[in-house]
C-alpha atoms as a PDB file:
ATOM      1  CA  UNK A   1       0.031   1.078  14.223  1.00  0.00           C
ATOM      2  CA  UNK A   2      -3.281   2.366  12.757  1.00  0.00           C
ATOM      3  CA  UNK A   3      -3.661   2.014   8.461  1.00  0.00           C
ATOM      4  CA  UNK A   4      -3.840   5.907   8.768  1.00  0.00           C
ATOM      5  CA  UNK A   5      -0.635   6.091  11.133  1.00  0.00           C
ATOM      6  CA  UNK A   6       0.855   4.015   8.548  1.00  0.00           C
ATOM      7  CA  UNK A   7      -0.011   6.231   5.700  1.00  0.00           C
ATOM      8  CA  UNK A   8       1.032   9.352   7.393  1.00  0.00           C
ATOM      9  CA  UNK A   9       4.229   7.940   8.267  1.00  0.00           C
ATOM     10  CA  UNK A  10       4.967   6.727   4.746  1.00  0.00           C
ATOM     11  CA  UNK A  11       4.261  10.427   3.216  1.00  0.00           C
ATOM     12  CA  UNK A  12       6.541  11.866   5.720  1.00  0.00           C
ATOM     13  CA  UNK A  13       9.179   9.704   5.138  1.00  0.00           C
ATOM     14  CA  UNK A  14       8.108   9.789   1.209  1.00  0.00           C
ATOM     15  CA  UNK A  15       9.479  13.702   1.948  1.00  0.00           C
ATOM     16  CA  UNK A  16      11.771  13.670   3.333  1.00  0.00           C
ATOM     17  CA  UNK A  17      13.463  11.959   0.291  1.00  0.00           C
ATOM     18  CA  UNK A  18      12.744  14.418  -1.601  1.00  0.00           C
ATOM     19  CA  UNK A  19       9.738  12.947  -3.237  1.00  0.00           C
ATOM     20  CA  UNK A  20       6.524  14.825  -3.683  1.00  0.00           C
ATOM     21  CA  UNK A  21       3.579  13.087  -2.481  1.00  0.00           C
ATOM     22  CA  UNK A  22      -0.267  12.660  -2.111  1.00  0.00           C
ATOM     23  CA  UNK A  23      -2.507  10.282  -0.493  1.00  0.00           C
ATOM     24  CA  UNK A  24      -5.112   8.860  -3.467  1.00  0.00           C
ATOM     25  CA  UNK A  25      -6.707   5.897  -0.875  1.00  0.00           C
ATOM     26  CA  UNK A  26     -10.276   7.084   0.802  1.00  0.00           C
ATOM     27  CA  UNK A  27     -12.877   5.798   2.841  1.00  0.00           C
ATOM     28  CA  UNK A  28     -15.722   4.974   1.425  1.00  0.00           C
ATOM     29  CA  UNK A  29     -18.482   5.061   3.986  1.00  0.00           C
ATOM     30  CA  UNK A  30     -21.196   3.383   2.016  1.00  0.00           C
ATOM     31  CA  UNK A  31     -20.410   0.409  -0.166  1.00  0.00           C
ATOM     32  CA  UNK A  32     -23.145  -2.569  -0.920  1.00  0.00           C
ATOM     33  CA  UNK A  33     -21.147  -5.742  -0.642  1.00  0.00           C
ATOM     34  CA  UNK A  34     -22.591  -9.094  -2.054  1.00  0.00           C
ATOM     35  CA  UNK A  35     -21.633 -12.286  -0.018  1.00  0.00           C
ATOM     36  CA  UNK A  36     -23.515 -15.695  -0.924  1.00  0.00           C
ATOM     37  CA  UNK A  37     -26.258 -14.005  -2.751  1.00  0.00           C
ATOM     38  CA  UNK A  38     -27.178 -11.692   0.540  1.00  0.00           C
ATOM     39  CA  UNK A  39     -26.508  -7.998  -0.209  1.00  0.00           C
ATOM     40  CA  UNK A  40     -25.533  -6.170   3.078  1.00  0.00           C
ATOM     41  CA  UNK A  41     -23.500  -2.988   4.331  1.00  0.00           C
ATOM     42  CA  UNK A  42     -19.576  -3.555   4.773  1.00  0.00           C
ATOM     43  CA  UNK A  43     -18.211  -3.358   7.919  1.00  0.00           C
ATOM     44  CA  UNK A  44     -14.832  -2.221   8.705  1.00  0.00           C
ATOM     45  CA  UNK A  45     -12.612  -4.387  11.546  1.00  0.00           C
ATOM     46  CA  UNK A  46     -12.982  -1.453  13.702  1.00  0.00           C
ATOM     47  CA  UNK A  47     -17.041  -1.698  14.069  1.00  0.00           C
ATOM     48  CA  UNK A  48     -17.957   1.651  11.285  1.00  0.00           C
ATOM     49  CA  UNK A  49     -19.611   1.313   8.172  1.00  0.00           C
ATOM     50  CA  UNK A  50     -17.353   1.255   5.078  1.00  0.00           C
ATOM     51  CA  UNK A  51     -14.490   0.132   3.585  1.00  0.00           C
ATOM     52  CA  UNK A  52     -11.028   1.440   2.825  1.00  0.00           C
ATOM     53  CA  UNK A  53     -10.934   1.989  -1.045  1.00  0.00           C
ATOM     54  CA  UNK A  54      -7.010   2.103  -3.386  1.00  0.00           C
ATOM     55  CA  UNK A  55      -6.440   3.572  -6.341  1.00  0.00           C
ATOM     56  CA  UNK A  56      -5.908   0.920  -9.053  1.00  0.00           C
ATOM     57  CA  UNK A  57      -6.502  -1.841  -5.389  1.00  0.00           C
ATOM     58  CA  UNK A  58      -3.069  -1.828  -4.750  1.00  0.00           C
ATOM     59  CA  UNK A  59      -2.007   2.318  -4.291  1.00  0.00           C
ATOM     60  CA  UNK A  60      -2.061   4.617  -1.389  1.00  0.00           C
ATOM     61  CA  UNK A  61       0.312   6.959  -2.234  1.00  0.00           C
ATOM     62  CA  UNK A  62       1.090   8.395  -5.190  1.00  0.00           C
ATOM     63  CA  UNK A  63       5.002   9.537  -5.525  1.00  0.00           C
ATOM     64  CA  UNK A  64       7.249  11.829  -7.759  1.00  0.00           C
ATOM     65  CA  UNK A  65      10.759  13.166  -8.185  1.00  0.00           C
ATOM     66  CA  UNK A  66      12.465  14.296 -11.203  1.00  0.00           C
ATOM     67  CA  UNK A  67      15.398  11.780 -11.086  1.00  0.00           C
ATOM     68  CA  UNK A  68      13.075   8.569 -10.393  1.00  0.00           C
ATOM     69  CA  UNK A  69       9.490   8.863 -11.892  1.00  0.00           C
ATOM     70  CA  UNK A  70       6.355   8.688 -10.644  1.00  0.00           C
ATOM     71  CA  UNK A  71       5.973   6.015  -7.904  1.00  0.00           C
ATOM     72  CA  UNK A  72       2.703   3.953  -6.772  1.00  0.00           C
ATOM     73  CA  UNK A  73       3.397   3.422  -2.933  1.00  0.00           C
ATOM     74  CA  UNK A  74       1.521   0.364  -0.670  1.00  0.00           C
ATOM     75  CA  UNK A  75       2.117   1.144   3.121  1.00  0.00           C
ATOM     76  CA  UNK A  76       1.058  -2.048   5.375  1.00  0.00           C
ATOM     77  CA  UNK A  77       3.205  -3.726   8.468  1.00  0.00           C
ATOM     78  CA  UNK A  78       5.482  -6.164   8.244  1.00  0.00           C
ATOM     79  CA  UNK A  79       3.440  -8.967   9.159  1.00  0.00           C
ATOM     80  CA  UNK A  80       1.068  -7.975   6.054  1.00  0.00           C
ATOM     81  CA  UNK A  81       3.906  -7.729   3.983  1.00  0.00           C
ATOM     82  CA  UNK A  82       3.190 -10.827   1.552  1.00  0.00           C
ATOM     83  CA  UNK A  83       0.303 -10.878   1.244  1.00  0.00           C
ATOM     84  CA  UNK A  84      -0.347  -7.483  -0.205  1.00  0.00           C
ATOM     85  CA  UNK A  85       2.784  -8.213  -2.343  1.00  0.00           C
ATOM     86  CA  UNK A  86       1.188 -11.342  -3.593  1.00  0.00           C
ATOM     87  CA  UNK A  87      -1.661  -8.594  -4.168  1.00  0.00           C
ATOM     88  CA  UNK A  88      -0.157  -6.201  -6.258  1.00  0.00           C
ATOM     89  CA  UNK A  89       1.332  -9.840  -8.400  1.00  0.00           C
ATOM     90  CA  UNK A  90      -2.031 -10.501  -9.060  1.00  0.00           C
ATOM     91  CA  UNK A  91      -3.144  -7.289  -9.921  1.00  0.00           C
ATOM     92  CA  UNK A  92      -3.304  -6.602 -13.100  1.00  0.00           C
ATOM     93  CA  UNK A  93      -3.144  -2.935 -12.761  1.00  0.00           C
ATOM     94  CA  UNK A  94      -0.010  -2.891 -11.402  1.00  0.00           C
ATOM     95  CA  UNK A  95       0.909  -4.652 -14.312  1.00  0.00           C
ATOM     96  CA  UNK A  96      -0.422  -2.135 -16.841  1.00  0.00           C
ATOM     97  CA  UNK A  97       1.318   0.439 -14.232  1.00  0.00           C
ATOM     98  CA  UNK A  98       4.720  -0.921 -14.344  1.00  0.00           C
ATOM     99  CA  UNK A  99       4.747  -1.512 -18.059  1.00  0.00           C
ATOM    100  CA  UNK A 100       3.620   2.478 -18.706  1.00  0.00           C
ATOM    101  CA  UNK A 101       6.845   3.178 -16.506  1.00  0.00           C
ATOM    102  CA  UNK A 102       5.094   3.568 -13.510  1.00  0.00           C
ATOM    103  CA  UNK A 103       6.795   2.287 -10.652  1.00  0.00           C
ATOM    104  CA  UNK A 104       5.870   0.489  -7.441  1.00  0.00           C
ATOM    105  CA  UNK A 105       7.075   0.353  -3.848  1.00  0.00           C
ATOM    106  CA  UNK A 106       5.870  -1.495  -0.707  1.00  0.00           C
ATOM    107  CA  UNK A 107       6.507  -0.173   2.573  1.00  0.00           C
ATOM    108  CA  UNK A 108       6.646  -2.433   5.656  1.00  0.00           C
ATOM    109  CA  UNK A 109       6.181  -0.940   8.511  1.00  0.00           C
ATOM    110  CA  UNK A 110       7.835  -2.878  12.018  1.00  0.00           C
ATOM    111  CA  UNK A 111       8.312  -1.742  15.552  1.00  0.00           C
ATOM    112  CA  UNK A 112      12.372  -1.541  16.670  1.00  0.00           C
ATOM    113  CA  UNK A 113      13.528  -1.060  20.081  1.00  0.00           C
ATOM    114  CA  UNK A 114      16.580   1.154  19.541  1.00  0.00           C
ATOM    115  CA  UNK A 115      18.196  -0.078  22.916  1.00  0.00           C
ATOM    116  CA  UNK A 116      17.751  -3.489  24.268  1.00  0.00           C
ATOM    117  CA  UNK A 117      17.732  -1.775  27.169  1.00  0.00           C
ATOM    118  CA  UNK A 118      16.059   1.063  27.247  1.00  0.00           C
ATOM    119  CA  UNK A 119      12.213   1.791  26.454  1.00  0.00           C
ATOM    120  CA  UNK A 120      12.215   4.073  23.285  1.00  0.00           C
ATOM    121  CA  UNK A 121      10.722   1.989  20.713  1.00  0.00           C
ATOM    122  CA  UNK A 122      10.392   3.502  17.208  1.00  0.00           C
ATOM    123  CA  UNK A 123       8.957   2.838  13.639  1.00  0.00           C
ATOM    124  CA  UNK A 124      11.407   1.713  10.560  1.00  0.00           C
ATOM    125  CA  UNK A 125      10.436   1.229   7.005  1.00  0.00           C
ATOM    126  CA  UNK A 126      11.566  -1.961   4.907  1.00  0.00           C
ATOM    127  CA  UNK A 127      10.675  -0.519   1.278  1.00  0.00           C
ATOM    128  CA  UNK A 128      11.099  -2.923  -1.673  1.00  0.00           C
ATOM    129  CA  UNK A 129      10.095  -2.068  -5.281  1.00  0.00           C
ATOM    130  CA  UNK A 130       7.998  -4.375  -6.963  1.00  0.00           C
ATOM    131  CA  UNK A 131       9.566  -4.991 -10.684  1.00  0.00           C
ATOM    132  CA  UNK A 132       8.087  -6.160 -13.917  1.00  0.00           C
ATOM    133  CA  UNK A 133      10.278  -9.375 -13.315  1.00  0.00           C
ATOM    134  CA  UNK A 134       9.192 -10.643  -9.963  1.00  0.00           C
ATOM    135  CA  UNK A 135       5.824 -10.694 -11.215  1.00  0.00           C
ATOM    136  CA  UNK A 136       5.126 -13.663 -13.093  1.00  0.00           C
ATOM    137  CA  UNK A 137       2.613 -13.332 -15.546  1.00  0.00           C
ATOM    138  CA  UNK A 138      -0.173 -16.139 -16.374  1.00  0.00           C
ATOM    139  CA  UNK A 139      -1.546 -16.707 -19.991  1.00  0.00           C
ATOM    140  CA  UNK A 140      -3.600 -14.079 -21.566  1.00  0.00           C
ATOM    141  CA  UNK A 141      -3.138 -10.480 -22.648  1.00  0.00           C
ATOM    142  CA  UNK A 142      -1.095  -9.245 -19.716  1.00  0.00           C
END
């Protein structure tokens, strides 16, 4: 599944809990990245110019509903699930996020065959909120 397929799918399903949503990632076509001392135009894995750009690095999705707060949502798959958890640890915007009440939840998306048998194949969310307490925090002012 595309990172846009993804991100659609996670503000559907972001509805259809009830939540109120909006997409706050963006593409941004030209960005000057330095590698080794040579300065040179990014390159997205799919061959254009650019990069894809979060809001705080870690948010796609911005969430809200009365009886749970205002939520900061990562979509990936399920194969890039630790990593951008171990992401969002090191982050420390999430930390200043979570500590202003803000929450945080990651959405792994994975491919399920409803019936061994059969061929219908569909998408399924694993969503786990990140907490204050799984992240562990290093010295300094965070």
């Amino acid at each position: 599944m595309k990172d846009n397929e993804r991100t659609q799918k996670t503000l559907s399903h972001l509805r259809n809990c009830g939540f109120r949503a909006q997409k706050v990632e963006y593409w941004q076509w030209y960005a000057l990245v330095i590698d080794e001392g040579r300065k040179a135009w990014s390159q997205h894995k799919n061959g254009m110019p650019g990069v894809r750009k979060d809001l705080f690095q870690f948010i796609d999705i911005i969430a809200m509903r009365e009886d749970y707060g205002i939520v900061g949502v990562q979509s990936t798959s399920k194969g890039s699930r630790y990593a951008h958890r171990a992401g969002i640890f090191a982050n420390e915007d999430a930390i200043i996020w979570l500590r202003s009440k803000g929450r945080i939840l990651l959405y792994c998306w994975s491919q399920e065959q409803k019936n061994p048998t059969g061929p219908k194949i569909f998408w399924t969310p694993h969503v786990e909120e990140i907490t204050l307490s799984m992240i562990r925090l290093n010295e300094g002012p965070f």
